[in-house]
N, C-alpha and C. Protein backbone atom coordinates (compact mmCIF):
# COMPACT_ATOMS: atom_id res chain seq x y z
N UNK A 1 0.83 -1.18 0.00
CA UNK A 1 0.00 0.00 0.00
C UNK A 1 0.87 1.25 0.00
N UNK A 2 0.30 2.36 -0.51
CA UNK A 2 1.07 3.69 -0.67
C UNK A 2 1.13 4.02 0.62
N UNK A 3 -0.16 4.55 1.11
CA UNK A 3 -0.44 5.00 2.54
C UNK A 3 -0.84 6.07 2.23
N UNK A 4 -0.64 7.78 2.98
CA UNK A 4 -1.45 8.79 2.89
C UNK A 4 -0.72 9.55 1.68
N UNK A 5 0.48 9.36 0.98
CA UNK A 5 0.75 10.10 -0.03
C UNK A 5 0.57 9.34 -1.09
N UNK A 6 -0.58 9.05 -1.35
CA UNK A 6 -1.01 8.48 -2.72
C UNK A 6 -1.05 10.07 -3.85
N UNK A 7 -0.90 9.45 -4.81
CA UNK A 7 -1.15 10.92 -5.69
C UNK A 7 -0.52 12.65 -5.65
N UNK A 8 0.77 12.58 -4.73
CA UNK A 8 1.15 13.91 -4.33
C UNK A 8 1.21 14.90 -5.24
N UNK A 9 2.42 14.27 -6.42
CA UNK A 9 2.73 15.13 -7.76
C UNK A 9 0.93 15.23 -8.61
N UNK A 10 0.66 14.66 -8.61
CA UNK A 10 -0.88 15.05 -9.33
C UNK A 10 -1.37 15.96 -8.75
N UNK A 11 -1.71 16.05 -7.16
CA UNK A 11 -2.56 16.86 -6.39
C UNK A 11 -1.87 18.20 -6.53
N UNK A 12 -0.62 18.18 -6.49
CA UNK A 12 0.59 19.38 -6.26
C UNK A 12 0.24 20.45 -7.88
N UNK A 13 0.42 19.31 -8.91
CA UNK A 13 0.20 19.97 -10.22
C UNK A 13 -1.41 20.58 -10.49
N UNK A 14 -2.54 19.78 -9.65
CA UNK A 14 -3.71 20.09 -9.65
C UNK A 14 -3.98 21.49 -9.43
N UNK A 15 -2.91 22.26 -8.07
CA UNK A 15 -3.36 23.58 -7.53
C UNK A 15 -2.33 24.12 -8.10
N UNK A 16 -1.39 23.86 -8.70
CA UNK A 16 -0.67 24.66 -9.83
C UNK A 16 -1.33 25.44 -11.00
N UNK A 17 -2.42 24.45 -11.78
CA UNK A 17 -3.32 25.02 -12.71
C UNK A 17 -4.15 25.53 -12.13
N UNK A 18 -5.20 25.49 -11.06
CA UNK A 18 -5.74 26.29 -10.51
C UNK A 18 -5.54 27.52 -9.90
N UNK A 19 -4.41 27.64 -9.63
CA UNK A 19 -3.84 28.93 -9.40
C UNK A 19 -3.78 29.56 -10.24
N UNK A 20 -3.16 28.91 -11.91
CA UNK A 20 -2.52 29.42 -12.80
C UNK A 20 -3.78 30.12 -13.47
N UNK A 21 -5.48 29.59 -13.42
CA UNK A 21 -6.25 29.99 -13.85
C UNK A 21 -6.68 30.98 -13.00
N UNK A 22 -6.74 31.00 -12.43
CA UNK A 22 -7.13 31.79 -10.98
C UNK A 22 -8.82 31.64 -10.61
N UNK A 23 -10.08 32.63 -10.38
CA UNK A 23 -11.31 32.43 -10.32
C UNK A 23 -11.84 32.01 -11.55
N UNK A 24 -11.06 32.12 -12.78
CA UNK A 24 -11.88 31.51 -14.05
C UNK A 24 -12.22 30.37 -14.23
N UNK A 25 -13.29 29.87 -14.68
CA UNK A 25 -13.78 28.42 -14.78
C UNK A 25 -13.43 27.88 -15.45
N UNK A 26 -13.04 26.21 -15.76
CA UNK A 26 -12.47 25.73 -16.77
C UNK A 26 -13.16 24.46 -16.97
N UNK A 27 -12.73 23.75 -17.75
CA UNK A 27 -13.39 22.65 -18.20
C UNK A 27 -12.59 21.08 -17.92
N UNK A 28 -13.09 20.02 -17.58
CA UNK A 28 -12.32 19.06 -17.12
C UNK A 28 -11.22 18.65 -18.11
N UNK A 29 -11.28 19.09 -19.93
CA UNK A 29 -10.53 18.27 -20.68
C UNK A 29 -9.14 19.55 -20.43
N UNK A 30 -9.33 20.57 -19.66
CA UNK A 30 -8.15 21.78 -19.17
C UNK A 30 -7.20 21.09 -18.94
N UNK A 31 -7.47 20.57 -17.52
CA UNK A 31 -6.76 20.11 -16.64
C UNK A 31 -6.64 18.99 -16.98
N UNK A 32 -7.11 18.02 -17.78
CA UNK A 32 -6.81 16.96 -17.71
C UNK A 32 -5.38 17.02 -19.17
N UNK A 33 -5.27 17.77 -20.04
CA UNK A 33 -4.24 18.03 -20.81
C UNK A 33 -3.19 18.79 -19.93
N UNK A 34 -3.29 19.50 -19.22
CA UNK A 34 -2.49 19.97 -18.39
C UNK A 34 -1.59 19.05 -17.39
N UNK A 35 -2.18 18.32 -17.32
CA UNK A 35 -1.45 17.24 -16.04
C UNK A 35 -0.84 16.11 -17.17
N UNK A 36 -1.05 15.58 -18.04
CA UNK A 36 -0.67 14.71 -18.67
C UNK A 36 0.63 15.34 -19.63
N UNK A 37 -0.01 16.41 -19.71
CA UNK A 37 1.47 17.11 -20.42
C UNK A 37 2.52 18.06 -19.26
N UNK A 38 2.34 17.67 -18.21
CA UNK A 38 2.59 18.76 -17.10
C UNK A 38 4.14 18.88 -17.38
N UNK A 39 5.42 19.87 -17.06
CA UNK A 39 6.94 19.99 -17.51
C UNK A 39 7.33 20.35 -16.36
N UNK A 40 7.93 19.83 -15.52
CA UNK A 40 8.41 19.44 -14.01
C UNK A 40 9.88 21.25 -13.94
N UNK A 41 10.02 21.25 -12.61
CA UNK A 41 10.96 22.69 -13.00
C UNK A 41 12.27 22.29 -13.57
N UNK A 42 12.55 20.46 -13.75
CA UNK A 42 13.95 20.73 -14.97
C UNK A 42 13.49 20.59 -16.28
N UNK A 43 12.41 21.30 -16.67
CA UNK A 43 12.12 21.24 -17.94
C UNK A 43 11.72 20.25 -18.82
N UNK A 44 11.44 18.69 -18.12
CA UNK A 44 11.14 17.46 -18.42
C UNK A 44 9.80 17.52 -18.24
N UNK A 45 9.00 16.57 -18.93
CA UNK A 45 7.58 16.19 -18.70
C UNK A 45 7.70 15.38 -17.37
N UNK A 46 7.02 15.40 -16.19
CA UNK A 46 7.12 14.89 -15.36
C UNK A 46 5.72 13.33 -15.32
N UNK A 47 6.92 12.25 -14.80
CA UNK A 47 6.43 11.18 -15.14
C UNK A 47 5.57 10.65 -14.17
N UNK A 48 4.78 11.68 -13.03
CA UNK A 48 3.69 10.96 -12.28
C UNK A 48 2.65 11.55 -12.31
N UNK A 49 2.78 12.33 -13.25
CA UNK A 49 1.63 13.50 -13.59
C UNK A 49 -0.02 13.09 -14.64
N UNK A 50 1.10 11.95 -14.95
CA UNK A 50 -0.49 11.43 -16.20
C UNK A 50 -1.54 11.04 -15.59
N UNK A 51 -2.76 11.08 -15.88
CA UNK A 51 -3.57 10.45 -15.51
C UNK A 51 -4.86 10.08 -16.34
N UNK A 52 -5.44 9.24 -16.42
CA UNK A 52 -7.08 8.86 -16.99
C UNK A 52 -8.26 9.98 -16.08
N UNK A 53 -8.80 9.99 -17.45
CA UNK A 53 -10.28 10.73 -16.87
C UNK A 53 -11.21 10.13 -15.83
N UNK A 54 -11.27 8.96 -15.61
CA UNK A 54 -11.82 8.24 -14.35
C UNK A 54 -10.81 8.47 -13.11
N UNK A 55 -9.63 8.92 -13.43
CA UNK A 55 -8.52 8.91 -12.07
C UNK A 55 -8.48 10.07 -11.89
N UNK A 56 -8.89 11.23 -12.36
CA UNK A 56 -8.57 12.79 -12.33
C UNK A 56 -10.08 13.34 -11.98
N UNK A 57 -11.24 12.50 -12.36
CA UNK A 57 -12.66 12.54 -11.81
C UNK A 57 -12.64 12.63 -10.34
N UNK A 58 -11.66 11.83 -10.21
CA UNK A 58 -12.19 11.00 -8.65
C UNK A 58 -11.32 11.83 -8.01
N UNK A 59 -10.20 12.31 -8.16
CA UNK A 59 -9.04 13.34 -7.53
C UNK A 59 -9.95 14.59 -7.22
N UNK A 60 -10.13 15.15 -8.40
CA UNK A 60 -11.05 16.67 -8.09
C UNK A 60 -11.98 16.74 -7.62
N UNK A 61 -12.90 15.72 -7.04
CA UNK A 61 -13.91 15.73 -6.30
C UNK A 61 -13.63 15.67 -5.26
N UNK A 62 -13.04 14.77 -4.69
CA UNK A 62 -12.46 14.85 -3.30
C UNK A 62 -11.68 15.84 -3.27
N UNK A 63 -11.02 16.83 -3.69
CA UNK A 63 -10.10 18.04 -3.63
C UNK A 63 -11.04 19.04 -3.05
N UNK A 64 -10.34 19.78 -1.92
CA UNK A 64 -11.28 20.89 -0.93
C UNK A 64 -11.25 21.82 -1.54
N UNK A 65 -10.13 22.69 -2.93
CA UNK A 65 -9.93 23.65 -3.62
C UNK A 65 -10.09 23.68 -4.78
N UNK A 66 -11.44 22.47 -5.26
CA UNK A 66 -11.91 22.72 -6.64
C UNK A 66 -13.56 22.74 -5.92
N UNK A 67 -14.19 23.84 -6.99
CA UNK A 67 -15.60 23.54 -7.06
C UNK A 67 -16.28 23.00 -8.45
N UNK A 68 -17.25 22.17 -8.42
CA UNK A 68 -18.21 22.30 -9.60
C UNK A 68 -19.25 23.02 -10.19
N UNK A 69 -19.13 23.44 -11.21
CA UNK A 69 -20.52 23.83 -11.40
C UNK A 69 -21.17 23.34 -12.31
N UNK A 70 -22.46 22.81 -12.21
CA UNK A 70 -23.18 21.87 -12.99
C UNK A 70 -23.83 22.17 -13.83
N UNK A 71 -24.24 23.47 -14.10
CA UNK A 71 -25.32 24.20 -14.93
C UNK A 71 -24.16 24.60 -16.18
N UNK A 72 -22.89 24.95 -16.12
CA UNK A 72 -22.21 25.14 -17.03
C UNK A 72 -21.16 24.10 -17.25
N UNK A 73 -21.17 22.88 -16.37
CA UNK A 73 -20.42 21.95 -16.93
C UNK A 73 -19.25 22.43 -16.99
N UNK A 74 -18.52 23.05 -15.77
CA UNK A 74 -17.04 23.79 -15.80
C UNK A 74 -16.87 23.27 -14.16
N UNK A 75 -15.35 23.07 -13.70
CA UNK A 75 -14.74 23.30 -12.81
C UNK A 75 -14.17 25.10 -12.31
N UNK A 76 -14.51 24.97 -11.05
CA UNK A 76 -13.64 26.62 -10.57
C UNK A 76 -12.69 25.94 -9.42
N UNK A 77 -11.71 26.78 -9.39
CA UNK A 77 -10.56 26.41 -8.41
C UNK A 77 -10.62 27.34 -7.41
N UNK A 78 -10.99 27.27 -6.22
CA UNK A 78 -12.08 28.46 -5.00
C UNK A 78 -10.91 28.52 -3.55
N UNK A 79 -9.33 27.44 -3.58
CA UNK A 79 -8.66 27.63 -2.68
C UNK A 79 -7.29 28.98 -3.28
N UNK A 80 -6.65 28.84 -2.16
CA UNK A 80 -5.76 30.44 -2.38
C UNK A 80 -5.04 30.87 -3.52
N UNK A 81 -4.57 31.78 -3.87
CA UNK A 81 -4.59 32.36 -5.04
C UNK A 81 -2.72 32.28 -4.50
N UNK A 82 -2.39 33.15 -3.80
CA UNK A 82 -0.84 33.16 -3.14
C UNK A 82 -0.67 32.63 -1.72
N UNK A 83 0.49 33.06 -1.00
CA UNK A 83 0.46 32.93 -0.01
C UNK A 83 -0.21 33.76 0.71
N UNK A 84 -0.30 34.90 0.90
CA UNK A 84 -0.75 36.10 1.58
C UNK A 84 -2.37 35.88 2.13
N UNK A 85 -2.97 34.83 1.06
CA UNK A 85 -4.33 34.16 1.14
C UNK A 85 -3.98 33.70 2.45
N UNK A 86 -3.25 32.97 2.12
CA UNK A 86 -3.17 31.94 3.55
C UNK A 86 -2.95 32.06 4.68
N UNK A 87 -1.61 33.19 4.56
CA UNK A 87 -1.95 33.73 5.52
C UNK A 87 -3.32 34.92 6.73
N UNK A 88 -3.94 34.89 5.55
CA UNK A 88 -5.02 35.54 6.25
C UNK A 88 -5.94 34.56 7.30
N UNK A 89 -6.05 33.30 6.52
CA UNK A 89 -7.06 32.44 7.07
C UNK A 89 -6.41 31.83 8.27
């Protein structure tokens, strides 16, 4: 078994694009090209980043810093934007 760091580099790259979008809404095939093509900081495609649309379903739902919205069929990313966020809360 993994244990509690199942999925880190996915989750890590998850609030990367969400940041990177900021309050704008996006669409699941976004992020899901985004993570599969994700380029790690030595400039390599990073190799734990891929994932299937049934495995990236199930990630962003359970994620506390994505929302859905169902009427437009878009994801929003609703956790901190920088640090300074965070530090507020």
């Amino acid at each position: 078994m993994a244990g509690p760091n199942k999925h880190v580099y996915k989750k890590r790259a998850m609030v990367k694009f969400g940041k990177m979008k900021g309050r704008e809404l996006f669409e699941f095939q976004e992020i899901l090209y985004y993570l599969n093509n994700y380029i790690g900081v030595n400039g390599k495609p990073n190799k734990q980043t891929g994932t299937t649309p049934p495995q990236l379903s199930s990630l962003i739902k359970i994620h506390p810093d994505f929302k859905y919205h169902p009427d437009e069929s878009k994801w929003e990313y609703i956790g901190p934007l920088d640090d300074s966020e965070t530090e507020k809360q």
